[in-house]
Protein backbone atom coordinates (compact mmCIF):
# COMPACT_ATOMS: atom_id res chain seq x y z
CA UNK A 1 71.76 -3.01 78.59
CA UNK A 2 70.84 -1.63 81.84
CA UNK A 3 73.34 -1.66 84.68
CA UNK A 4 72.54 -2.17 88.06
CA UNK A 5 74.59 -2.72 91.74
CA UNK A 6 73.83 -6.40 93.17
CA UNK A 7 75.05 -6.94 97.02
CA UNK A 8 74.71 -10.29 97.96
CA UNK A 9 74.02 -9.93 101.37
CA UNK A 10 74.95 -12.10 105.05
CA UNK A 11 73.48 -15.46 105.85
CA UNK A 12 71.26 -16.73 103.04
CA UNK A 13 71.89 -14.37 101.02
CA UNK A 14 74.43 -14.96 98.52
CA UNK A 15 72.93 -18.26 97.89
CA UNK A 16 69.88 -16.48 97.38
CA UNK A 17 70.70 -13.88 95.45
CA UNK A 18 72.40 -16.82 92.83
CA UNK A 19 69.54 -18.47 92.37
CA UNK A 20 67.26 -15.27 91.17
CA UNK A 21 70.07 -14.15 89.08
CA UNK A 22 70.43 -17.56 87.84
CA UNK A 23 66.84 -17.34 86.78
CA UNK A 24 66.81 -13.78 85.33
CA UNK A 25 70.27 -15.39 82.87
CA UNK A 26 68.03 -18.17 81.50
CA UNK A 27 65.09 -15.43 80.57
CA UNK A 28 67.74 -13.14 78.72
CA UNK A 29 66.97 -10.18 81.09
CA UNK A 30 68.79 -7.34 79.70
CA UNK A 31 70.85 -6.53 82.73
CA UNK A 32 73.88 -5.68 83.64
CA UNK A 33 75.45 -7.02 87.33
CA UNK A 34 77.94 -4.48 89.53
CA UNK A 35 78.52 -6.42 92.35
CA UNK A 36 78.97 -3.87 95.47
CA UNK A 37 80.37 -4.51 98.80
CA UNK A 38 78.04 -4.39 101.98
CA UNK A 39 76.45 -6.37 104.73
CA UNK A 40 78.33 -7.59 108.43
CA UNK A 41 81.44 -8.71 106.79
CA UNK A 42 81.95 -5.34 105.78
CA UNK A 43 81.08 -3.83 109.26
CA UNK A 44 83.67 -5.91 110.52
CA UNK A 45 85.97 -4.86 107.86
CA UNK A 46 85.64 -0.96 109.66
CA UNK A 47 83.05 0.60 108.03
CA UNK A 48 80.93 1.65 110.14
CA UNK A 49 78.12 2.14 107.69
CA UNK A 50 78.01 -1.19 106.17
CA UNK A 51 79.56 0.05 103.24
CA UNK A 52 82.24 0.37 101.23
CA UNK A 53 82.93 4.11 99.62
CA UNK A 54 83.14 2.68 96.23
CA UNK A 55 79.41 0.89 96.86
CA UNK A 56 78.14 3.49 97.77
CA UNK A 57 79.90 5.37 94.49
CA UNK A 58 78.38 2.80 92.17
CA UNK A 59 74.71 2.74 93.71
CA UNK A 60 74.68 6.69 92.87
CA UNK A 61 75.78 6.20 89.58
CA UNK A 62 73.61 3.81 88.33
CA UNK A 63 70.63 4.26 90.69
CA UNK A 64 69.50 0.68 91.14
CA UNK A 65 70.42 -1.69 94.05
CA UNK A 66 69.24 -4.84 94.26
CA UNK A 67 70.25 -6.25 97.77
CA UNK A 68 70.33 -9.18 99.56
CA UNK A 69 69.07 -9.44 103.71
CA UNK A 70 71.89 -7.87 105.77
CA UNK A 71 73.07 -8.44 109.10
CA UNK A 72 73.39 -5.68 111.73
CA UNK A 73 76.41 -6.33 113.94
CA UNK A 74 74.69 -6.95 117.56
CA UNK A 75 76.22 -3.66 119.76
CA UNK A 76 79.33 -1.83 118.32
CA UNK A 77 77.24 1.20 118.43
CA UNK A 78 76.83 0.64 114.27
CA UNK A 79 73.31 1.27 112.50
CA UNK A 80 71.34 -1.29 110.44
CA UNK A 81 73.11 -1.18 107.15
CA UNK A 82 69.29 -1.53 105.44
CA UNK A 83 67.73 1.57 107.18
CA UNK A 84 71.07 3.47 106.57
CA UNK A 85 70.77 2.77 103.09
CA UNK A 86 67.21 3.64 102.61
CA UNK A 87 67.64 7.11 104.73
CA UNK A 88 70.54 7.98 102.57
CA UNK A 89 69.04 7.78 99.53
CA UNK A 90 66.15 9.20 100.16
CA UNK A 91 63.63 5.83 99.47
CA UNK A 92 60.70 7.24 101.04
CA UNK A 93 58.37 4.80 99.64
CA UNK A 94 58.27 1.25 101.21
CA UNK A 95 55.75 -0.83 99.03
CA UNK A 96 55.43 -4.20 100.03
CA UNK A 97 52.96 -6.64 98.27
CA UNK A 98 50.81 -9.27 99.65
CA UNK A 99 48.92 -11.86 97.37
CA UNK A 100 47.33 -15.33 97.74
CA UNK A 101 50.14 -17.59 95.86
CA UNK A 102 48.34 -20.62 94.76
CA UNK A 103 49.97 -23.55 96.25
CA UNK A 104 51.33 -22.47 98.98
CA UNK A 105 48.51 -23.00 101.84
CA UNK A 106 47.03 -20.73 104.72
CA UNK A 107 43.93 -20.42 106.25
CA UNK A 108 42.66 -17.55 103.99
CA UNK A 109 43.54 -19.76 100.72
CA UNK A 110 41.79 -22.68 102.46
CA UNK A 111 38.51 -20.77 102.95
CA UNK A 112 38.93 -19.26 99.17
CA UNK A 113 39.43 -16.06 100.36
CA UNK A 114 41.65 -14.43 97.93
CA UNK A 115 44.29 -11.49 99.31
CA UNK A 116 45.60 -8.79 97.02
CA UNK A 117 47.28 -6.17 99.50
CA UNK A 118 49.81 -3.48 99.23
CA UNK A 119 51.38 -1.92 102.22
CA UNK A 120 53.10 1.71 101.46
CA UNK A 121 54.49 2.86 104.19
CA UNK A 122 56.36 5.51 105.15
CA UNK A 123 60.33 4.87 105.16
CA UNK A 124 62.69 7.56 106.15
CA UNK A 125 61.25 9.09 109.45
CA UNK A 126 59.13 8.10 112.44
CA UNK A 127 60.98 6.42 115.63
CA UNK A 128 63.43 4.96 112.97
CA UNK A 129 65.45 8.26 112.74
CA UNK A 130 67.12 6.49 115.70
CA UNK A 131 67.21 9.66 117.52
CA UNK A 132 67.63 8.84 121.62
CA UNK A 133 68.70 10.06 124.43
CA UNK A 134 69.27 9.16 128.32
CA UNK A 135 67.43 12.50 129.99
CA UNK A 136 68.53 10.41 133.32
CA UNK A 137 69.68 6.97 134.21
CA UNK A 138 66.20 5.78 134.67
CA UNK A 139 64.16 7.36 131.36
CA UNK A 140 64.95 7.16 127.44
CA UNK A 141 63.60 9.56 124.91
CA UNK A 142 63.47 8.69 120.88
CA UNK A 143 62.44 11.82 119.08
CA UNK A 144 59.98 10.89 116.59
CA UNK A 145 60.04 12.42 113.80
CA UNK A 146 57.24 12.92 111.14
CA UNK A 147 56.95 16.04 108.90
CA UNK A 148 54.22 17.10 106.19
CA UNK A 149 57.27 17.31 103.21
CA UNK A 150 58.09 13.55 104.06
CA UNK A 151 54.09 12.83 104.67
CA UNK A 152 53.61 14.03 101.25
CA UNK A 153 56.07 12.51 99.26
CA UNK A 154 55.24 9.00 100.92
CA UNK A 155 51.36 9.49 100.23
CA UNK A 156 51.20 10.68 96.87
CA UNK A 157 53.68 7.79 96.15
CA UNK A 158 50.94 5.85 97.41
CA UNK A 159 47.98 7.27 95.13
CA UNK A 160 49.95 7.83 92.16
CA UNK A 161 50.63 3.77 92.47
CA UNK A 162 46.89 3.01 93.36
CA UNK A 163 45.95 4.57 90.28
CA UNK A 164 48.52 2.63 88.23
CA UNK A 165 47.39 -0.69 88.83
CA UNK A 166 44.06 -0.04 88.91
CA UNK A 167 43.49 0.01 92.13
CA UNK A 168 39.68 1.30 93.71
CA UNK A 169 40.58 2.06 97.34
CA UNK A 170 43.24 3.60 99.49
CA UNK A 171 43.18 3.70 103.62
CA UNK A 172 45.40 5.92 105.98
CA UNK A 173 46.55 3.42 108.88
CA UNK A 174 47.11 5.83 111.70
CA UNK A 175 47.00 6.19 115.66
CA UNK A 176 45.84 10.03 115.12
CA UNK A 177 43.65 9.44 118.02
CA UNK A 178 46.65 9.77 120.76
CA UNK A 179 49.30 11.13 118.80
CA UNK A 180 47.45 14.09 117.70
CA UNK A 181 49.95 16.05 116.23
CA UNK A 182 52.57 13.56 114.85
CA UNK A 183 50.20 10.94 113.36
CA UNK A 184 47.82 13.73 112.97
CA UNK A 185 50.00 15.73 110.98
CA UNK A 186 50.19 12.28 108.52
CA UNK A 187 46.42 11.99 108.28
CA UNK A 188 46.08 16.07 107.65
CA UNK A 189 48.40 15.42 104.36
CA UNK A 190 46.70 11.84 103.78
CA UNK A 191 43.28 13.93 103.19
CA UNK A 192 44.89 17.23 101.46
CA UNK A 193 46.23 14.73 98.88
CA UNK A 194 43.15 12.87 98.68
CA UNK A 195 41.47 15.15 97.08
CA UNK A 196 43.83 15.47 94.27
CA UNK A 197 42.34 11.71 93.55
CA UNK A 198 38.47 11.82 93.75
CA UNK A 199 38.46 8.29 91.90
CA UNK A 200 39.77 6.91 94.51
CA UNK A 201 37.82 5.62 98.07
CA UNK A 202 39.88 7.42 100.57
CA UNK A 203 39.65 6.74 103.75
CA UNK A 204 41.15 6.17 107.47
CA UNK A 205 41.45 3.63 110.06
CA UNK A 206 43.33 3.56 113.71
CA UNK A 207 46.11 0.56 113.39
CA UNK A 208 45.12 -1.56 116.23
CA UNK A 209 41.56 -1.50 114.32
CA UNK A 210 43.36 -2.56 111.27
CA UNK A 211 45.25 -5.03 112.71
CA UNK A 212 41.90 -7.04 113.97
CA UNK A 213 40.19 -6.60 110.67
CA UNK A 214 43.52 -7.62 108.43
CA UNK A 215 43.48 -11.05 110.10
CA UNK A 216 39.80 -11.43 109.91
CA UNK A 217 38.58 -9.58 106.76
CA UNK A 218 41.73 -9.09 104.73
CA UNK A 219 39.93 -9.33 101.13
CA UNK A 220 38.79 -6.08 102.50
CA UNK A 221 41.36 -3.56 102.37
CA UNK A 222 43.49 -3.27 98.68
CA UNK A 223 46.16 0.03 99.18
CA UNK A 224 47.22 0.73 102.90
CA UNK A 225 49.48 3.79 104.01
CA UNK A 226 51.24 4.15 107.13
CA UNK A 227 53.67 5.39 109.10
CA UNK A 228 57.52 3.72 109.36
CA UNK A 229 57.11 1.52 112.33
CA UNK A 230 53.08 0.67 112.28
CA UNK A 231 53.71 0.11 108.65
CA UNK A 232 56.67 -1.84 109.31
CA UNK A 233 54.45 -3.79 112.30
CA UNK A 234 51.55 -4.28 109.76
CA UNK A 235 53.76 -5.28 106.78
CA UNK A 236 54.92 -8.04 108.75
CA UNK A 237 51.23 -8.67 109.96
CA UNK A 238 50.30 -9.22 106.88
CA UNK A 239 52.99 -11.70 105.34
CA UNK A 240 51.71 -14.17 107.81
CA UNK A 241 48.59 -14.06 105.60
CA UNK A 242 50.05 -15.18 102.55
CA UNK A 243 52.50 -17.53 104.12
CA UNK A 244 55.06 -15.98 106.15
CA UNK A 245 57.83 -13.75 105.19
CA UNK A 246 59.55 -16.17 102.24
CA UNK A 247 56.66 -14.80 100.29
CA UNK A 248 57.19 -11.34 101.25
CA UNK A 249 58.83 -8.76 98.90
CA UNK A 250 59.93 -5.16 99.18
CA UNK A 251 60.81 -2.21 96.62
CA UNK A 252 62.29 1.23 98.34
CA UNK A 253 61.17 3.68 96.16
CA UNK A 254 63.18 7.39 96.06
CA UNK A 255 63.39 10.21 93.26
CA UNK A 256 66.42 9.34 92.16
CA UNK A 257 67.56 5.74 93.74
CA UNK A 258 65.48 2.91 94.24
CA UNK A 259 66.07 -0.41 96.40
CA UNK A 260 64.65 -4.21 95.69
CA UNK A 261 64.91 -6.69 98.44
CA UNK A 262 63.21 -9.29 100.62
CA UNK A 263 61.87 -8.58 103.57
CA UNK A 264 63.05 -11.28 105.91
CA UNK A 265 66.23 -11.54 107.45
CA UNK A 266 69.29 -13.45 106.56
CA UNK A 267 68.27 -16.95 108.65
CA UNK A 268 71.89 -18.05 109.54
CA UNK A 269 71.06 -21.05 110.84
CA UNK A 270 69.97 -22.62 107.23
CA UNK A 271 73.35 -20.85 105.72
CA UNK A 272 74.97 -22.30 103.29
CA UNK A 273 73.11 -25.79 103.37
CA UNK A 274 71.39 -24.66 100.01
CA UNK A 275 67.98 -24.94 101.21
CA UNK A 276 66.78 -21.68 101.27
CA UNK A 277 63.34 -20.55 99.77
CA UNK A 278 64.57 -17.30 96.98
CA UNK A 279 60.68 -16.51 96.24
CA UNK A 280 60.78 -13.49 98.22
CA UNK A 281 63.79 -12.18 96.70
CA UNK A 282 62.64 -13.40 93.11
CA UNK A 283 59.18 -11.72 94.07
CA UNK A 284 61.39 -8.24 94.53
CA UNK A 285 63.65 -8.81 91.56
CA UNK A 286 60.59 -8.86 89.07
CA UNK A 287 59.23 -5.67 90.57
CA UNK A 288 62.56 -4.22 90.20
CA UNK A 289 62.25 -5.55 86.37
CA UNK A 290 58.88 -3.76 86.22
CA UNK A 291 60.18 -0.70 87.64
CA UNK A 292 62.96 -0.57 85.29
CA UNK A 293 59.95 -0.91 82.59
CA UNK A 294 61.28 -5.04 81.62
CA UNK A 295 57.31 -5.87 81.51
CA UNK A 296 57.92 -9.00 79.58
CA UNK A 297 60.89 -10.46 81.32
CA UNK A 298 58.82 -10.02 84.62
CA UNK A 299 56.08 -11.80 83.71
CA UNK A 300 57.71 -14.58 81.82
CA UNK A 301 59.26 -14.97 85.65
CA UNK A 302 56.17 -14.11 87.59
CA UNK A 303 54.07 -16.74 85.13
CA UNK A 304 56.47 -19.23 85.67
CA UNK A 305 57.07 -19.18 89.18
CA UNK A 306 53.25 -18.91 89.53
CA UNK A 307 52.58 -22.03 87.62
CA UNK A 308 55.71 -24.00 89.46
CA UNK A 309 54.23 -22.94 93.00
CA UNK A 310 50.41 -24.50 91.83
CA UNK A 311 52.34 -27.45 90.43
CA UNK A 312 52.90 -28.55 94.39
CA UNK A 313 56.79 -27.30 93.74
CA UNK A 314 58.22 -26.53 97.11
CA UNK A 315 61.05 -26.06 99.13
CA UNK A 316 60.86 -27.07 102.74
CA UNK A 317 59.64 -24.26 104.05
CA UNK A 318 55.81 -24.46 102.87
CA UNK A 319 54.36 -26.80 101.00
CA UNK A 320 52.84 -29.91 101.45
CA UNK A 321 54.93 -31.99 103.27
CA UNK A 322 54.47 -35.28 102.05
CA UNK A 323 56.06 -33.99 98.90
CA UNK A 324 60.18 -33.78 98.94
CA UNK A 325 61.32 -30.83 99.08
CA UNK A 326 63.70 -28.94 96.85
CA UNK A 327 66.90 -27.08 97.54
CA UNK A 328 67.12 -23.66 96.90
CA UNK A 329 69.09 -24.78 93.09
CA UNK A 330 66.82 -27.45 92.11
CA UNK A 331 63.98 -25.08 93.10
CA UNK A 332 64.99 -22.17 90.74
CA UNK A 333 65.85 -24.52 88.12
CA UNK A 334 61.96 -25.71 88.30
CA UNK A 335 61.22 -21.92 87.51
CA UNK A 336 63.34 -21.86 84.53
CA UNK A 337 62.32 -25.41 83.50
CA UNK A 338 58.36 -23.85 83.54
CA UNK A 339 59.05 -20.55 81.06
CA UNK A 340 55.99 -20.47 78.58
CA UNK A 341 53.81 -21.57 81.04
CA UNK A 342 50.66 -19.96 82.74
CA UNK A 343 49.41 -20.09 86.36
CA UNK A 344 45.79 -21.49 86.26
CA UNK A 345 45.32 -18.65 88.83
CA UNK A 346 45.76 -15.27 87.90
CA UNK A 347 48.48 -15.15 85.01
CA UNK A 348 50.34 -11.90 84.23
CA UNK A 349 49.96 -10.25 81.10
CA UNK A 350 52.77 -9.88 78.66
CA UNK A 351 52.64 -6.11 78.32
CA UNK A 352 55.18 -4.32 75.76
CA UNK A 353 58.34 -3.14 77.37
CA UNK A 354 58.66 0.43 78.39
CA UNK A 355 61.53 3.18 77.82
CA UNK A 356 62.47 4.56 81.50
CA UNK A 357 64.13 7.15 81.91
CA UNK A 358 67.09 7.00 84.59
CA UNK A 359 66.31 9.94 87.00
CA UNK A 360 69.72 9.99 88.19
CA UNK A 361 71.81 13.62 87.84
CA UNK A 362 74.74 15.61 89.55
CA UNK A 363 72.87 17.25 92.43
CA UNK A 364 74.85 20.28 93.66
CA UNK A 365 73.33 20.45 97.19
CA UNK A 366 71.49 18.07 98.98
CA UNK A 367 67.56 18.70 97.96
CA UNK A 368 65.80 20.52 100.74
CA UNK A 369 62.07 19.82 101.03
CA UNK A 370 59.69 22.51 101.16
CA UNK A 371 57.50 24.35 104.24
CA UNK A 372 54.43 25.55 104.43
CA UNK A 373 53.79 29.13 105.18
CA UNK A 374 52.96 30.34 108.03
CA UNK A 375 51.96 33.88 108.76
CA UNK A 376 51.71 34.11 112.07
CA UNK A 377 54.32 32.84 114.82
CA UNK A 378 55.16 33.60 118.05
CA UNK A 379 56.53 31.91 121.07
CA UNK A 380 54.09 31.14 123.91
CA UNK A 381 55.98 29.46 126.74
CA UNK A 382 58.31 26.26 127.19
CA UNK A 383 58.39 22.71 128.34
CA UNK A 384 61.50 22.18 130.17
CA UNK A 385 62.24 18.27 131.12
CA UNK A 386 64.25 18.32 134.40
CA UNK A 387 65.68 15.47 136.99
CA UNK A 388 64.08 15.22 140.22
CA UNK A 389 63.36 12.38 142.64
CA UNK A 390 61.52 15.17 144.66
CA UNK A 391 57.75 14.93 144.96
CA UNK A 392 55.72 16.90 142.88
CA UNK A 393 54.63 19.68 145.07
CA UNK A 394 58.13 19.89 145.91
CA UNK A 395 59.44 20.29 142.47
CA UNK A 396 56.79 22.67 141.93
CA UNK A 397 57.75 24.66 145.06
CA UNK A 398 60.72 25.01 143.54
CA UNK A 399 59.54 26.06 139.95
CA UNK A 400 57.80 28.98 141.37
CA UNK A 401 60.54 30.05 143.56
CA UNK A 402 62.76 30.69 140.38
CA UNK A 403 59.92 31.62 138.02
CA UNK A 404 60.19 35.06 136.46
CA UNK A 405 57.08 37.81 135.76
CA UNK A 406 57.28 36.85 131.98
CA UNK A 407 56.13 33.32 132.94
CA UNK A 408 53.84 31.21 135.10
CA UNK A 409 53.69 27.03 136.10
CA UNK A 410 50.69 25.44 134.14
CA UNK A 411 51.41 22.25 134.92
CA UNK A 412 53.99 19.57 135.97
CA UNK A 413 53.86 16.08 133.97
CA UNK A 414 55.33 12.74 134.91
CA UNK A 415 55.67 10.18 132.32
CA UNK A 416 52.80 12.59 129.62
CA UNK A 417 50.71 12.84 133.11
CA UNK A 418 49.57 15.50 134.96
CA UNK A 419 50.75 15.88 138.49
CA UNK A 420 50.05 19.13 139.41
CA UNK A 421 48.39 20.89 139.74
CA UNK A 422 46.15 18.29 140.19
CA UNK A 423 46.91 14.66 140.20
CA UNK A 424 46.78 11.44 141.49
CA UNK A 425 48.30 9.62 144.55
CA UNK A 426 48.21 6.31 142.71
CA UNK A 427 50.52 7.77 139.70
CA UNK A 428 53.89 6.26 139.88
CA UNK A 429 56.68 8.72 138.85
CA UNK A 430 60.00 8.60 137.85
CA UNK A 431 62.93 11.03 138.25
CA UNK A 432 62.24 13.30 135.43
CA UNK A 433 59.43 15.50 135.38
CA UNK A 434 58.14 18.04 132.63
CA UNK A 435 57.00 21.45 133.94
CA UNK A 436 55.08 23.47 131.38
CA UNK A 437 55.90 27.54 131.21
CA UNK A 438 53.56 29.56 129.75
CA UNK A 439 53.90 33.32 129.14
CA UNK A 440 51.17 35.65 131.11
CA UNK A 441 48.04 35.99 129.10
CA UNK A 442 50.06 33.69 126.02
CA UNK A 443 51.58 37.05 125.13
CA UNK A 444 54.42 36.27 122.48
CA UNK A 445 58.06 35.92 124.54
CA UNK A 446 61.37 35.75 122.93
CA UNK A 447 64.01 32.55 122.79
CA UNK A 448 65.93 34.77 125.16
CA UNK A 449 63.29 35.11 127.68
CA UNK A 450 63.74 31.34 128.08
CA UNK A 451 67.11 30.93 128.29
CA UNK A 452 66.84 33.15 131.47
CA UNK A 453 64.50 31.20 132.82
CA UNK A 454 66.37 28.15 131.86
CA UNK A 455 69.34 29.69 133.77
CA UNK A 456 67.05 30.63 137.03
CA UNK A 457 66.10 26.89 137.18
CA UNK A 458 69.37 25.47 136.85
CA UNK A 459 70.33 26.74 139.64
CA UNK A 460 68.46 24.16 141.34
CA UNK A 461 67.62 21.40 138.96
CA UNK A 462 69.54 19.73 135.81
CA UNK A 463 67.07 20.61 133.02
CA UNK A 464 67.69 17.51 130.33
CA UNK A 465 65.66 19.00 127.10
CA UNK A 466 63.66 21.92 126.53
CA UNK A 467 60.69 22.48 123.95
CA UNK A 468 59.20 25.67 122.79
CA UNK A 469 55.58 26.26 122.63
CA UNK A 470 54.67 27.54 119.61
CA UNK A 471 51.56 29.16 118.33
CA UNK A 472 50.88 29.10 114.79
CA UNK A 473 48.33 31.16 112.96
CA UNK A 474 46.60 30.99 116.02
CA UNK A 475 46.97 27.28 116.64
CA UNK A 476 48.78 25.45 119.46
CA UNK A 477 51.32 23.68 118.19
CA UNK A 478 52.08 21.55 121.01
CA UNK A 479 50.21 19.16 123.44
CA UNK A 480 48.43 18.98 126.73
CA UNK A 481 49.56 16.23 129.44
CA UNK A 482 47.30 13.55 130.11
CA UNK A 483 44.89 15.09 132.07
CA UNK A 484 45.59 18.22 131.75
């Protein structure tokens, strides 16, 4: 018997969380429950990760969590217990699946328009590395954060899963075509790994373009990978096609730990009343059973909440409303009262079980991914981000004053636009500027050649961050201001 750690969760959850195990009791699913402390209640407790040190203990050792929604405590300073816990263990993969559930009504179901979507996206890095800053009292900087190690594990998650279920088509969702070199750098890796799959359509699509044709061509698009936050945008985009977020589940896929939960939050306001829809959370449990290779237990489930949804079962939530409503007990009970049955639409085969393998092992240092070479480097010149209410041919007066023969002032940027040396009088600024250095004739300089310079201009400005600008087998590895 298979163990695995079970947090309840805040709000709904526990209630929730009852009902699915309730369900996967009466179908004899060989598991094994270690109930781990985590969620507000702990925050409040003084842990300021959410989590107790023997949870975290017991999710290492056995490798599975299957979670509950959380609550973040508003302020405090604390991070979101769910990202936390996906960073930390490494769950790269985000794969959340969207399909027309017969019975419970939108406007694509209503026009026979059937939806079979999965959204990978990307789950460790992006703006959700929560790295900010105040450069002054008036601007905020997140670093953003995406790399071609964490690309690649994400998107070769994706196509080894395509492949899997039998899947014909996978698109990069991207904005490649402003961020050049961050979502660029994703849709470089998205093609290098796409040609590891030629029997697969690969191909790309910028997100606000995806966004239009999702709501009105959604049969259209079948595998979808993306980075954190559009993915996490889009994810949510699409769960409003299918019904809203009680129909949306989640699996947090890693090399060694994986985590199954809804994706909606943890609705205090219905707590405790016992009214709660589970079907996202059921939805994630069977692909947890799946993962864990329990084919026949999750389809038993999956058949049998198919068949109770197309049977006009409902809790209040969805559903046709001149039929009562059930409560979130009488509601699983339905499920478990319908094993042995088949959905009309779309039933799940009963495939044979399958051995898995746990993946868990002592690791003796924490994995580091790898680079790829580069033969060629050299330093080329430096961004440095400095506070100044000054105008711009001021603050470039001033630049040049304290500029040394190594370097010379390309250009001054407000806000990612250029300023000087040429500009506009209709730009509106704010007090931080970034004035680009670049060595005469982009001859290679050295890390101390900037820090002198760096010293020279604080003399008369506070410089808030710095950047190098790096050349890399001949390619800039940096880029220009808006119009620059």
């Amino acid at each position: 018997m298979r163990k695995i750690a079970v947090a309840n969760g805040d709000g709904i959850g526990p209630e929730i969380m009852q009902a699915v195990l309730h369900i996967f009791n009466a179908a004899n699913v060989p598991l094994q429950y270690d109930f781990v402390d985590m969620g507000k209640w702990v925050f409040d407790k003084g842990f300021s990760n959410g989590m107790t040190p023997e949870a975290q203990e017991t999710i290492e050792k056995v490798g599975i969590l299957f979670k509950g929604p959380m609550e973040t405590p508003k302020g405090k300073g604390v991070k979101s217990v769910n990202v936390t816990a996906r960073k930390t263990w490494n769950t790269y993969a985000n794969k959340r699946v969207f399909q027309t559930l017969h019975g419970v009504d939108t406007v694509f179901s209503k026009a026979g328009i059937p939806i079979d979507i999965t959204i990978v996206r990307e789950n460790i890095e992006d703006t959700y590395g929560g790295i900010e800053h105040m450069l002054t009292q008036d601007v905020a900087l997140s670093r953003r954060f995406i790399t071609r190690p964490g690309s690649l594990q994400v998107i070769k998650y994706a196509f080894e899963m395509a492949k899997k279920k039998g899947a014909t088509r996978v698109t990069c969702g991207h904005k490649a075509n402003i961020m050049k070199l961050t979502d660029g750098l994703f849709l470089d890796t998205f093609y290098e790994v796409a040609k590891e799959y030629p029997e697969l359509k690969s191909d790309d699509i910028i997100v606000d373009d995806l966004a239009m044709k999702l709501v009105v061509r959604p049969h259209e698009f079948d595998v979808v990978v993306m980075t954190n936050l559009q993915g996490d945008i889009i994810s949510d985009l699409c769960a409003g096609l299918v019904g809203g977020l009680g129909f949306a589940p989640s699996a947090n896929i890693g090399d060694h730990i994986a985590i199954f939960e809804a994706v909606h939050g943890t609705a205090p306001d219905i707590a405790g009343r016992n009214i709660a829809n589970p079907t996202a959370l059921l939805l994630s449990g069977i692909t947890m059973l799946r993962h864990l290779g329990l084919m026949q237990s999750a389809a038993t489930i999956e058949n049998a909440l198919l068949y109770t949804l197309e049977q006009g079962v409902r809790t209040g939530d969805f559903g046709d409303k001149s039929k009562e409503a059930k409560n979130t007990t009488d509601f699983a009970e339905a499920i478990i009262g319908n094993f042995g049955q088949n959905p009309q639409h779309a039933p799940k085969p009963m495939l044979p079980d399958m051995p898995v393998t746990q993946t868990i092992f002592k690791l003796e240092g924490n994995p580091m991914l790898g680079k790829k070479a580069i033969h060629e480097a050299t330093i080329v010149g430096v961004d440095m981000f400095i506070e100044s209410a000054e105008q711009p041919n001021v603050v470039a007066e001033k630049c040049l004053r304290y500029t040394t023969d190594l370097f010379k002032l390309v250009t001054i940027s407000n806000r990612g636009t250029q300023v000087w040396p040429k500009g506009s009088i209709f730009t509106n600024l704010v007090n931080q500027y970034a004035c680009r250095f670049e060595s005469i004739g982009e001859i290679a300089v050295t890390q101390t050649d900037i820090i002198e310079l760096y010293k020279r201009l604080a003399t008369e400005f506070k410089i808030c961050s710095t950047e190098l600008l790096n050349v890399w087998d001949g390619r800039k590895a940096y880029s220009l201001a808006q119009g620059q």
